[in-house]
PDB file of N, CA and C in Angstrom:
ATOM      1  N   UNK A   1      -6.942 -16.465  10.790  1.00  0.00           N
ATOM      2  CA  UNK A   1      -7.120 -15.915   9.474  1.00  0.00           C
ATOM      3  C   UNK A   1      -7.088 -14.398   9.581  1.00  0.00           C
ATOM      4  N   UNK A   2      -6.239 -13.497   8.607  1.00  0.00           N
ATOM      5  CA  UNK A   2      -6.438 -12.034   8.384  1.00  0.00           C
ATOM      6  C   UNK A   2      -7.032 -11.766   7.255  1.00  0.00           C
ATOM      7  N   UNK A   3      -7.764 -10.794   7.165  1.00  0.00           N
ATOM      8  CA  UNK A   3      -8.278  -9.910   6.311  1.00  0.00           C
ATOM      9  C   UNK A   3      -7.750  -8.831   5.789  1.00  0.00           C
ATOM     10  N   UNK A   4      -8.118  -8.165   4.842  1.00  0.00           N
ATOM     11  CA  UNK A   4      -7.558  -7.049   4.111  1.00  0.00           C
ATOM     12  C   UNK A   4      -8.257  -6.493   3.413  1.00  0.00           C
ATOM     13  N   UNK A   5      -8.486  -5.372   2.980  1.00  0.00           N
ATOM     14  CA  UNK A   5      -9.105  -4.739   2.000  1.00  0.00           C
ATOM     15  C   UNK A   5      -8.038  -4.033   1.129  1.00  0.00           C
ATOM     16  N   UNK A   6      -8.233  -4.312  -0.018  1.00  0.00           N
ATOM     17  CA  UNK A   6      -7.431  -4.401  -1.569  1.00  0.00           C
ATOM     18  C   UNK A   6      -8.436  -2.862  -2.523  1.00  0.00           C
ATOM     19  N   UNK A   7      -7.360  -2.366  -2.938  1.00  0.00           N
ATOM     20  CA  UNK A   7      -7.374  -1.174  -3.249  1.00  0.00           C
ATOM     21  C   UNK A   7      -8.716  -0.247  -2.582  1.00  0.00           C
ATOM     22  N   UNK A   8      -8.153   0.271  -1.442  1.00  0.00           N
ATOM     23  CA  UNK A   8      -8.691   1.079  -0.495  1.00  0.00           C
ATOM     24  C   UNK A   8      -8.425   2.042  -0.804  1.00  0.00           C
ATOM     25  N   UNK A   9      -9.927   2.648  -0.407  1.00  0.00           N
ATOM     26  CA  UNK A   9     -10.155   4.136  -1.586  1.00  0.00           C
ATOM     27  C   UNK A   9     -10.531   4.395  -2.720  1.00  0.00           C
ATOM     28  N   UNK A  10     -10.992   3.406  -3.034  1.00  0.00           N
ATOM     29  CA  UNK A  10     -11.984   3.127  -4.430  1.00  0.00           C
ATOM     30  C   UNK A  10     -12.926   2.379  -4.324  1.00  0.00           C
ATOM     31  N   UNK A  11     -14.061   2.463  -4.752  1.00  0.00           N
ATOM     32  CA  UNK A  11     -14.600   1.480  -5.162  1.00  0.00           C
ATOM     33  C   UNK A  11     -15.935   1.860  -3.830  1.00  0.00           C
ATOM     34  N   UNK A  12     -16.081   0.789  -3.163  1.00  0.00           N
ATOM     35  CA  UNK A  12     -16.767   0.397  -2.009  1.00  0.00           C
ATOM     36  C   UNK A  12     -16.047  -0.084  -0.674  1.00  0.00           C
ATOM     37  N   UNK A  13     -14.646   0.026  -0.718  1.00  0.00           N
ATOM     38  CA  UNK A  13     -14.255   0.331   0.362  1.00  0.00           C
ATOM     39  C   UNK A  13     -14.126   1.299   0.735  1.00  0.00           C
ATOM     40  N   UNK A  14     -14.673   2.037   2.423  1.00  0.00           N
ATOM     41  CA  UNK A  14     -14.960   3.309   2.777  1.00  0.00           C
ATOM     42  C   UNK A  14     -14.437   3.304   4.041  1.00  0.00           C
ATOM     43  N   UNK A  15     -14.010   4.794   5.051  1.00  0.00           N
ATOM     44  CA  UNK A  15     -14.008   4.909   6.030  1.00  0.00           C
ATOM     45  C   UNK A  15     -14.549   3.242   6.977  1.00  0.00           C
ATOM     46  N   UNK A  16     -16.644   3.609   6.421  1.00  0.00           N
ATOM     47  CA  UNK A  16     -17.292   2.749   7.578  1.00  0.00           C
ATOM     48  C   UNK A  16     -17.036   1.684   7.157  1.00  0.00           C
ATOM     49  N   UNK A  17     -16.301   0.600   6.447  1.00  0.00           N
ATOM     50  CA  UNK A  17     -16.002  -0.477   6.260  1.00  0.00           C
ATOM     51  C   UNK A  17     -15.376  -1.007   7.134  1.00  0.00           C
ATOM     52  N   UNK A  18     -14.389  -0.102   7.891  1.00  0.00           N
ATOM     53  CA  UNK A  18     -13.244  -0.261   8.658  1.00  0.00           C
ATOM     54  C   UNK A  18     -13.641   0.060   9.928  1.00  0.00           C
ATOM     55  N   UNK A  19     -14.768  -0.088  10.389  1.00  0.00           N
ATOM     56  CA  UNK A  19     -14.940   0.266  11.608  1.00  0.00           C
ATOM     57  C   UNK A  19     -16.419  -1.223  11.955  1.00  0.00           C
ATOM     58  N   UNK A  20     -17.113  -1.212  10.311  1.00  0.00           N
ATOM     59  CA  UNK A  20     -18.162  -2.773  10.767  1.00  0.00           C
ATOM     60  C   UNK A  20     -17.192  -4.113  10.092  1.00  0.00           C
ATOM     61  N   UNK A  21     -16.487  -4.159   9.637  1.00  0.00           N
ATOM     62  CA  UNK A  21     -15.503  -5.604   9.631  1.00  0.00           C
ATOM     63  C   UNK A  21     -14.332  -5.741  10.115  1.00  0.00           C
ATOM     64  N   UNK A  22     -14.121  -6.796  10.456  1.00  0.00           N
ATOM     65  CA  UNK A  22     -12.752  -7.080  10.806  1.00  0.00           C
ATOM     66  C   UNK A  22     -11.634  -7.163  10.338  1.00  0.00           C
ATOM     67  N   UNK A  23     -11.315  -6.248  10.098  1.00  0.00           N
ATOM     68  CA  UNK A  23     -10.147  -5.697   9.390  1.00  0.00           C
ATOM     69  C   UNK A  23      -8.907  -5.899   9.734  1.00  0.00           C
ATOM     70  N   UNK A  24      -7.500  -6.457   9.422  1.00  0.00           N
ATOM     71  CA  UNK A  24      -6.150  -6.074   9.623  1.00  0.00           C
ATOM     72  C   UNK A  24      -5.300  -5.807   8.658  1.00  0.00           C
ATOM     73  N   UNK A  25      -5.704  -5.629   7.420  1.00  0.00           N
ATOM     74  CA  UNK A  25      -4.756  -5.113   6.391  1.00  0.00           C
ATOM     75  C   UNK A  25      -5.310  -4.109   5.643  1.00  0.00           C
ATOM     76  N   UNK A  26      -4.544  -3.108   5.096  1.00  0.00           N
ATOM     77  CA  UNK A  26      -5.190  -2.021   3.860  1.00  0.00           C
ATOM     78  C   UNK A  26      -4.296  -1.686   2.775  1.00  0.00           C
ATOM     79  N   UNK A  27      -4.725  -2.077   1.567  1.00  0.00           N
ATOM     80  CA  UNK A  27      -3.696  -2.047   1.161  1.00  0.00           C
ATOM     81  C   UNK A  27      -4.222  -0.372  -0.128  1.00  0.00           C
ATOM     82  N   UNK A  28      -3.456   0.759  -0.263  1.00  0.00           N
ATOM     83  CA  UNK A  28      -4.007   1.697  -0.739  1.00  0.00           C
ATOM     84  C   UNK A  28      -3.409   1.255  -2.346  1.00  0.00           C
ATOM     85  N   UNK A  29      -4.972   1.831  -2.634  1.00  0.00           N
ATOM     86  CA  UNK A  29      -4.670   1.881  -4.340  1.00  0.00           C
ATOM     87  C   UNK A  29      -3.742   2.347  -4.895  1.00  0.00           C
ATOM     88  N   UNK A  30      -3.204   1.919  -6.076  1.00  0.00           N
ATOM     89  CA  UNK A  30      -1.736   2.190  -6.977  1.00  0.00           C
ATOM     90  C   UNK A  30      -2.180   3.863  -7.299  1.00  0.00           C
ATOM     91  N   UNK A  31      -3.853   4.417  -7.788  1.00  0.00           N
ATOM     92  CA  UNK A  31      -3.954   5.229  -7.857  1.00  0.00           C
ATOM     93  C   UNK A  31      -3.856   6.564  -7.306  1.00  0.00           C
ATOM     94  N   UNK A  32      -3.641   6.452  -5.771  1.00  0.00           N
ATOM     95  CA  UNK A  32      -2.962   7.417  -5.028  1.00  0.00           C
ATOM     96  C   UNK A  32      -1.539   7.517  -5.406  1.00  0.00           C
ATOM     97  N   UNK A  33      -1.037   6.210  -5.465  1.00  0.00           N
ATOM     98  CA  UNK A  33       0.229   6.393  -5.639  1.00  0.00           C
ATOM     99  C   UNK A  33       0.893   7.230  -6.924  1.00  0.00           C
ATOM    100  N   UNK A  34       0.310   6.809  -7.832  1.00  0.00           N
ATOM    101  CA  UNK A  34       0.624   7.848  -8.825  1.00  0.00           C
ATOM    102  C   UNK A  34       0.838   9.241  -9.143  1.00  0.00           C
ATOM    103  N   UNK A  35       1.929   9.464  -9.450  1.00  0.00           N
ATOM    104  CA  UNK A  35       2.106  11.212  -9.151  1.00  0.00           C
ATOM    105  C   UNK A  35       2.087  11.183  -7.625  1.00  0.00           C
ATOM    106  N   UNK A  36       2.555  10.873  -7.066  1.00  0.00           N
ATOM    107  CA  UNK A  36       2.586  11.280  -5.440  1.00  0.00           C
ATOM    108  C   UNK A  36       3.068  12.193  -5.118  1.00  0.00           C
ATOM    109  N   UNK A  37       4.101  13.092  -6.094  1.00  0.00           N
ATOM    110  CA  UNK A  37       4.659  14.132  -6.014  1.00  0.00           C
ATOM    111  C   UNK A  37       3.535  15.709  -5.840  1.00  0.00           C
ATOM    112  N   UNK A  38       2.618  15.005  -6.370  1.00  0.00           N
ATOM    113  CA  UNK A  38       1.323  15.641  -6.215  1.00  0.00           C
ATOM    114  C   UNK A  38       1.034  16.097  -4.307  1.00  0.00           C
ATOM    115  N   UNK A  39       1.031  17.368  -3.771  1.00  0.00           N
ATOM    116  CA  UNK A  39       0.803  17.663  -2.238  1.00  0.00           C
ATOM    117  C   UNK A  39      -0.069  17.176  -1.895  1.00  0.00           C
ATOM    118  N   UNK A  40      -1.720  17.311  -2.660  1.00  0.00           N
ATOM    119  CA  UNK A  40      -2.821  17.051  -2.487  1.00  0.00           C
ATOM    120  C   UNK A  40      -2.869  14.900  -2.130  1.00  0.00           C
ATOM    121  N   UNK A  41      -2.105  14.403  -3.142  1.00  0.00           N
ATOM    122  CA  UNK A  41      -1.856  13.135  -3.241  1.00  0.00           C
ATOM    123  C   UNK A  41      -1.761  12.644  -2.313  1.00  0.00           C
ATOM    124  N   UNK A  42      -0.554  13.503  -1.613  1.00  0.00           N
ATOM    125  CA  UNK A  42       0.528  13.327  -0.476  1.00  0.00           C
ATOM    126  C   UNK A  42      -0.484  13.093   0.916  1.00  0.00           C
ATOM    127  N   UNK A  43      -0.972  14.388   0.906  1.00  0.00           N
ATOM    128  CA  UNK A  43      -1.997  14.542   2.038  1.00  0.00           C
ATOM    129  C   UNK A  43      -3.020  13.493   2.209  1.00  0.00           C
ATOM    130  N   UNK A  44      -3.451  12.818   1.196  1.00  0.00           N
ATOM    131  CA  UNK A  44      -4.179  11.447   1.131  1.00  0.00           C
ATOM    132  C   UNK A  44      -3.745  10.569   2.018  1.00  0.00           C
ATOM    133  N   UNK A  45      -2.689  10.624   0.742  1.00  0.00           N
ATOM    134  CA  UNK A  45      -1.734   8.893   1.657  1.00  0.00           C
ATOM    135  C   UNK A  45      -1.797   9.253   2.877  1.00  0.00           C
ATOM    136  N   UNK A  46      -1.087  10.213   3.045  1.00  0.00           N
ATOM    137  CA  UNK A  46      -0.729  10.714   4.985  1.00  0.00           C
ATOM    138  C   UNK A  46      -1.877  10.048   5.557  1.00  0.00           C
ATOM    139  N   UNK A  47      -3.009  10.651   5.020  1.00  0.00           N
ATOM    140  CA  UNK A  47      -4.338  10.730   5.951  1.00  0.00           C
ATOM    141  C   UNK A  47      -4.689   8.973   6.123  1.00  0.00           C
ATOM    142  N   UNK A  48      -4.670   8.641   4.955  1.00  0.00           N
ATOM    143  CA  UNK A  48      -5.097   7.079   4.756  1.00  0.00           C
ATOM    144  C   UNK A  48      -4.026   6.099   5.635  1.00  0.00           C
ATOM    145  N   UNK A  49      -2.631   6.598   6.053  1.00  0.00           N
ATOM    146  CA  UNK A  49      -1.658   5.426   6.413  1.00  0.00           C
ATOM    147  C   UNK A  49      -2.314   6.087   7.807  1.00  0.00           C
ATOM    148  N   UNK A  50      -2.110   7.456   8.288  1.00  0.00           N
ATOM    149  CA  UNK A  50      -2.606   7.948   9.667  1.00  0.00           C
ATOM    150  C   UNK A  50      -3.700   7.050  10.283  1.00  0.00           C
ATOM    151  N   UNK A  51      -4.499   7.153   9.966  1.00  0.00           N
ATOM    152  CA  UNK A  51      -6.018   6.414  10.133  1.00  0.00           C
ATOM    153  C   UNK A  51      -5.719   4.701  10.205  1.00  0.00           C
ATOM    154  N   UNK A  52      -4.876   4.309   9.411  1.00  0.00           N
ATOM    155  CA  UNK A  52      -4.813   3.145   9.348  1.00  0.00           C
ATOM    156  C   UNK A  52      -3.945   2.480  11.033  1.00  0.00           C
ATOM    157  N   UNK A  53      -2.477   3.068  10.782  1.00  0.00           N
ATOM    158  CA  UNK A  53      -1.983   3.375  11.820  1.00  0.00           C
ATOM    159  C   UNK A  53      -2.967   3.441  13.328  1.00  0.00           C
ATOM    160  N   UNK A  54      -3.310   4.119  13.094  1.00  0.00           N
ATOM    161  CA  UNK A  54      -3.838   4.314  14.531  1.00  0.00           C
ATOM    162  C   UNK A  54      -4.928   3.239  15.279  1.00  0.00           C
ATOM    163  N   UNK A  55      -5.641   2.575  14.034  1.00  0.00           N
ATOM    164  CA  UNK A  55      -6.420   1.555  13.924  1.00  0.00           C
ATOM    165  C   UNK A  55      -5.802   0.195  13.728  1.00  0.00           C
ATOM    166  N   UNK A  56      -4.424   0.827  14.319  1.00  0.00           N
ATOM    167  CA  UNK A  56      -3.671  -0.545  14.409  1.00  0.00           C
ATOM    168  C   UNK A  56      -3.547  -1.565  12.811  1.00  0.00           C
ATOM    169  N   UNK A  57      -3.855  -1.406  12.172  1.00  0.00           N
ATOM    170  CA  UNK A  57      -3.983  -1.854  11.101  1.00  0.00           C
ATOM    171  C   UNK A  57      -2.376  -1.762   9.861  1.00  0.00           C
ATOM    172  N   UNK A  58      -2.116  -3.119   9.312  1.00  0.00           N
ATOM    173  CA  UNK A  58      -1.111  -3.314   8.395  1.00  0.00           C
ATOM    174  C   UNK A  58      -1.645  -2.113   7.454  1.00  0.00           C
ATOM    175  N   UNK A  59      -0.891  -1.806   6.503  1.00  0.00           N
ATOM    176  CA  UNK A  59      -0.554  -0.722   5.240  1.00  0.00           C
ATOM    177  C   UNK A  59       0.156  -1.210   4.489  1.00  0.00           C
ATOM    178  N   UNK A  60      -0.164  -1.447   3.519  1.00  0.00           N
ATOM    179  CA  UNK A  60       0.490  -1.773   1.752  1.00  0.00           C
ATOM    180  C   UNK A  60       0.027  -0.971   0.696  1.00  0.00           C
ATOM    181  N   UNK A  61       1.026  -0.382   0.026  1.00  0.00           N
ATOM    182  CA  UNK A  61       1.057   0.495  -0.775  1.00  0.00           C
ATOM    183  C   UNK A  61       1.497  -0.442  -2.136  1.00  0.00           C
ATOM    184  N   UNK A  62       0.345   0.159  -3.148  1.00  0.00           N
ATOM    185  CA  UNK A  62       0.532  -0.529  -4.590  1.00  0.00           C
ATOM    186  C   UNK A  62       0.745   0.381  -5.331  1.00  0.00           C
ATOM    187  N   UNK A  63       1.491  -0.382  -6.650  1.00  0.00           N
ATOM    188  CA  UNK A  63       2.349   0.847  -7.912  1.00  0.00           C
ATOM    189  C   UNK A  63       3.391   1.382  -7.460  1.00  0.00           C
ATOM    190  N   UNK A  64       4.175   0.887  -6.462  1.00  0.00           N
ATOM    191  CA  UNK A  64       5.590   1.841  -6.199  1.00  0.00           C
ATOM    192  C   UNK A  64       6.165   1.433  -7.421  1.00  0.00           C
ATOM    193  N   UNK A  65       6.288   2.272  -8.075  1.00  0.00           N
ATOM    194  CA  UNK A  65       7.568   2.099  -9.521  1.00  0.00           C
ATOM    195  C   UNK A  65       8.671   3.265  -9.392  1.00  0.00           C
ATOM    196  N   UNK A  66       8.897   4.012  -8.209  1.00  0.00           N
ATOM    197  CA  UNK A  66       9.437   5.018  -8.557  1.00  0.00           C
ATOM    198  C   UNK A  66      10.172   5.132  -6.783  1.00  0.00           C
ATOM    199  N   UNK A  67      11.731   5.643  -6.576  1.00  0.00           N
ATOM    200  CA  UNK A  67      12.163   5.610  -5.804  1.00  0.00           C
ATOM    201  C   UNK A  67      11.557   6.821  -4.370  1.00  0.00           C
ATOM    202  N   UNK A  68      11.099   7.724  -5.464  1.00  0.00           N
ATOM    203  CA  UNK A  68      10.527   9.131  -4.928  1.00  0.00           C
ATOM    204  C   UNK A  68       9.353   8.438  -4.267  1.00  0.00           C
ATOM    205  N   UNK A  69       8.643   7.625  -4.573  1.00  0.00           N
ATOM    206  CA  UNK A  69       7.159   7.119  -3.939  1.00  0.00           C
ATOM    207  C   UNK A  69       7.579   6.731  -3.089  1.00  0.00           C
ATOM    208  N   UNK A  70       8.764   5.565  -3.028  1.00  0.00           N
ATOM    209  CA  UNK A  70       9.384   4.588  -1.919  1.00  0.00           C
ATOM    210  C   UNK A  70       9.258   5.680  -0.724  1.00  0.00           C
ATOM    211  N   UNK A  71       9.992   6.832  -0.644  1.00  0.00           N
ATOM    212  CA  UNK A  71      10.817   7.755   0.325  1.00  0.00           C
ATOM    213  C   UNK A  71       9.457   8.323   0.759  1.00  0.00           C
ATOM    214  N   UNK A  72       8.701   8.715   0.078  1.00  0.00           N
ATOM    215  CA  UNK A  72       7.233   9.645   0.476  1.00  0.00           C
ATOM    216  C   UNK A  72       7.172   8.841   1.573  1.00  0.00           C
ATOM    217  N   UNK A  73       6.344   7.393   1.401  1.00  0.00           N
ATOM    218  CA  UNK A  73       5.482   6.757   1.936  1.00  0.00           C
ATOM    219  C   UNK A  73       6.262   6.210   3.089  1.00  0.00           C
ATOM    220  N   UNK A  74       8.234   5.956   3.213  1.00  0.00           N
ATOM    221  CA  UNK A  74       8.183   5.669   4.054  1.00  0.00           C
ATOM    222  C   UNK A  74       8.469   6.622   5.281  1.00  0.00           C
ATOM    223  N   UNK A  75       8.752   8.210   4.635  1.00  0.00           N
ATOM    224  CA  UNK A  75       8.192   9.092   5.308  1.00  0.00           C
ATOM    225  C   UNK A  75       7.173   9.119   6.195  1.00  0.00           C
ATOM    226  N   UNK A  76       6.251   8.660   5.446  1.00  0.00           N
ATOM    227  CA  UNK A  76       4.763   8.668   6.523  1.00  0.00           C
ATOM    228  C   UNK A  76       4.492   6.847   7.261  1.00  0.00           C
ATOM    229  N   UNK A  77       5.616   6.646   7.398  1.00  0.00           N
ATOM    230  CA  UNK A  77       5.594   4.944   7.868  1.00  0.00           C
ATOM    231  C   UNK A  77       4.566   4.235   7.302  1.00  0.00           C
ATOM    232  N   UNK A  78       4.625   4.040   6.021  1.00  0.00           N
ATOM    233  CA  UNK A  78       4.157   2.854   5.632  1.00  0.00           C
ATOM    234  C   UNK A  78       5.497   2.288   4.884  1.00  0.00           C
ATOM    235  N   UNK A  79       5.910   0.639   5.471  1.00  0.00           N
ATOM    236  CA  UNK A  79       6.655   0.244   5.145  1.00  0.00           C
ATOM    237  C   UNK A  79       6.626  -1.090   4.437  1.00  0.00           C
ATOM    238  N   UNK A  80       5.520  -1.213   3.784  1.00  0.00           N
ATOM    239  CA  UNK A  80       5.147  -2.557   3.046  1.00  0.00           C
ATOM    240  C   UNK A  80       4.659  -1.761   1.558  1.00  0.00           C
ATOM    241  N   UNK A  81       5.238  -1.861   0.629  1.00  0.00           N
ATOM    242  CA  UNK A  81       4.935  -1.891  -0.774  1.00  0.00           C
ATOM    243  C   UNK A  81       5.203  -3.125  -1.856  1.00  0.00           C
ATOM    244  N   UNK A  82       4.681  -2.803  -2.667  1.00  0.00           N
ATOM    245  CA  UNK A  82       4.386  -3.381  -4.072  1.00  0.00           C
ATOM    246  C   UNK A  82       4.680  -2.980  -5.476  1.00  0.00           C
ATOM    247  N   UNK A  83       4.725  -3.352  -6.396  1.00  0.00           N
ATOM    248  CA  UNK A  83       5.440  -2.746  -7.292  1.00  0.00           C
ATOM    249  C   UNK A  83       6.432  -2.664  -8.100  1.00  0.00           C
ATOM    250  N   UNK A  84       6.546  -2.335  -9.514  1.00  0.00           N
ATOM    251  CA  UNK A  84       7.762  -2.426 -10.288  1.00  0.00           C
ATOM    252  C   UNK A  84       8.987  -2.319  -9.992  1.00  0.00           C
ATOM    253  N   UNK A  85       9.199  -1.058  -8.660  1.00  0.00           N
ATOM    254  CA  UNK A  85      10.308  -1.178  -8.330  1.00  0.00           C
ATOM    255  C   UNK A  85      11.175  -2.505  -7.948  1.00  0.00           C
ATOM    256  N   UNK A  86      10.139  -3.082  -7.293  1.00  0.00           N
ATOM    257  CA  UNK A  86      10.850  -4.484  -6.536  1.00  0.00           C
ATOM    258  C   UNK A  86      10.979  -5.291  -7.258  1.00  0.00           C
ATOM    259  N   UNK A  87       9.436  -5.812  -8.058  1.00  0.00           N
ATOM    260  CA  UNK A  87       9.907  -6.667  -9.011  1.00  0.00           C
ATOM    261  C   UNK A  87       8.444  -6.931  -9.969  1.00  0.00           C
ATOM    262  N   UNK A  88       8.698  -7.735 -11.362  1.00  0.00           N
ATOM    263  CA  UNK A  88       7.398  -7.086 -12.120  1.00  0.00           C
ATOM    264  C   UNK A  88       6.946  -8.725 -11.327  1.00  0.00           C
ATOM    265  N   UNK A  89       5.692  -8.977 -11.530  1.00  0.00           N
ATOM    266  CA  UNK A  89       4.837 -10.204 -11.660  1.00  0.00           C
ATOM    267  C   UNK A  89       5.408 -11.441 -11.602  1.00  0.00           C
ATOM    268  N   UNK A  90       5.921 -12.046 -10.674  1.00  0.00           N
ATOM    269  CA  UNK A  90       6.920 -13.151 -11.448  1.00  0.00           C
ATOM    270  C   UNK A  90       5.924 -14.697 -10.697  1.00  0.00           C
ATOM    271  N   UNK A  91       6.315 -15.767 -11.471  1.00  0.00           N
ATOM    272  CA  UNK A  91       5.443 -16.950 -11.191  1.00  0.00           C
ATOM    273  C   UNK A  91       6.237 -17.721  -9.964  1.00  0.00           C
ATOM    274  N   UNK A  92       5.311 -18.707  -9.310  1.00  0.00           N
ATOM    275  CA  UNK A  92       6.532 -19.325  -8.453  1.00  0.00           C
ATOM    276  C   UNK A  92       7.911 -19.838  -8.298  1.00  0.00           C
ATOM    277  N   UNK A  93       7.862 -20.784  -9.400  1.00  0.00           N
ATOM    278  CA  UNK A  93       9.518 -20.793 -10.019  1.00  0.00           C
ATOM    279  C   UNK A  93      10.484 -19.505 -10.373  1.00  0.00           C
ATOM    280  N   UNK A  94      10.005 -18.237 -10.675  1.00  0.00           N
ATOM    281  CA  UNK A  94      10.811 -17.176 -10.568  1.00  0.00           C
ATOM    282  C   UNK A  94      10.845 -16.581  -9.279  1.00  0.00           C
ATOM    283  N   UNK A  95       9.699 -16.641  -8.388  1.00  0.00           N
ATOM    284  CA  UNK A  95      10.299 -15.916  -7.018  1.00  0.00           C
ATOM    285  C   UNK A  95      10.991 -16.605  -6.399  1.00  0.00           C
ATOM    286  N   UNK A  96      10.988 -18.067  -6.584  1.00  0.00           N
ATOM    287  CA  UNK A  96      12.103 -18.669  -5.845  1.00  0.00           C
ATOM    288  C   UNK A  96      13.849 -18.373  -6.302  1.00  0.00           C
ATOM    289  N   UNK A  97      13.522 -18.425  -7.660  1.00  0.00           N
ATOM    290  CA  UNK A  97      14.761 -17.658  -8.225  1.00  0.00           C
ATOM    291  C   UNK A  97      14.896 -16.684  -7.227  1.00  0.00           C
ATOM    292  N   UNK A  98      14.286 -15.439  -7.914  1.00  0.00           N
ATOM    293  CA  UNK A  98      14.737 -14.499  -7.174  1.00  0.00           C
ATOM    294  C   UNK A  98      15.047 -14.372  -5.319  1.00  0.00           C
ATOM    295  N   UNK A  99      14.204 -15.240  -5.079  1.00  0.00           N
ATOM    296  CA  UNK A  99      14.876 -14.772  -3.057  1.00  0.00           C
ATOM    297  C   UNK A  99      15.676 -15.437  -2.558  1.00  0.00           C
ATOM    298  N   UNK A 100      16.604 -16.741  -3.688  1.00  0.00           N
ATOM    299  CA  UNK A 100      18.055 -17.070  -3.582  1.00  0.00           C
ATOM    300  C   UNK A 100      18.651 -15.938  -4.182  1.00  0.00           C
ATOM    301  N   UNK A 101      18.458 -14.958  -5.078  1.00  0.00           N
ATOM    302  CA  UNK A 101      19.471 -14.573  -5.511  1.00  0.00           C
ATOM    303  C   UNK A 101      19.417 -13.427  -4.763  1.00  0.00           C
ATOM    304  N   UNK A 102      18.750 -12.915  -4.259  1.00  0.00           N
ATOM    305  CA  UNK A 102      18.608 -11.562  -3.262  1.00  0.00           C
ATOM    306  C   UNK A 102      18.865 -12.178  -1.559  1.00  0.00           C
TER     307      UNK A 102
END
């Protein structure tokens, strides 16, 4: 079984979360993502995929709606996103659609 923590960086997920549970996924809030064009933003993510990275730990990025976010983040190697870009919400019978047709 893996674990994950879901929108990291809000809330009550913290640094020390990630160091007393067993952790292998992080997935950062859509709210960083937003405006990422933002430096300050930027420097987040960096810091948050860095840390993650190094802690060996998966990275998923939520709210990519925008090609510019795509390129940031996979700038800073995070290569798992989420998001409008890819595709909106779809139910099981539509993702099966869709990953014959892709």
């Amino acid at each position: 079984m893996r674990t994950s923590i879901d929108d990291f960086g809000t809330g009550y997920s913290s640094l020390h979360v990630l160091q007393k549970l067993p952790i292998d996924t992080i997935k950062i809030d859509r709210a960083f993502i937003d405006n990422l064009e933002d430096k300050n933003k930027q420097a987040m993510v960096k810091t948050i995929i860095d840390i993650a990275l190094n802690l060996d730990l998966t990275v998923i990025a939520e709210g990519i709606e925008e090609e510019a976010q795509l390129a940031i983040l996979m700038q800073y190697n995070c290569h798992i996103g989420q998001g409008y870009l890819f595709s909106k919400p779809v139910n099981t019978v539509e993702l099966e659609k869709l990953l014959k047709k892709n």
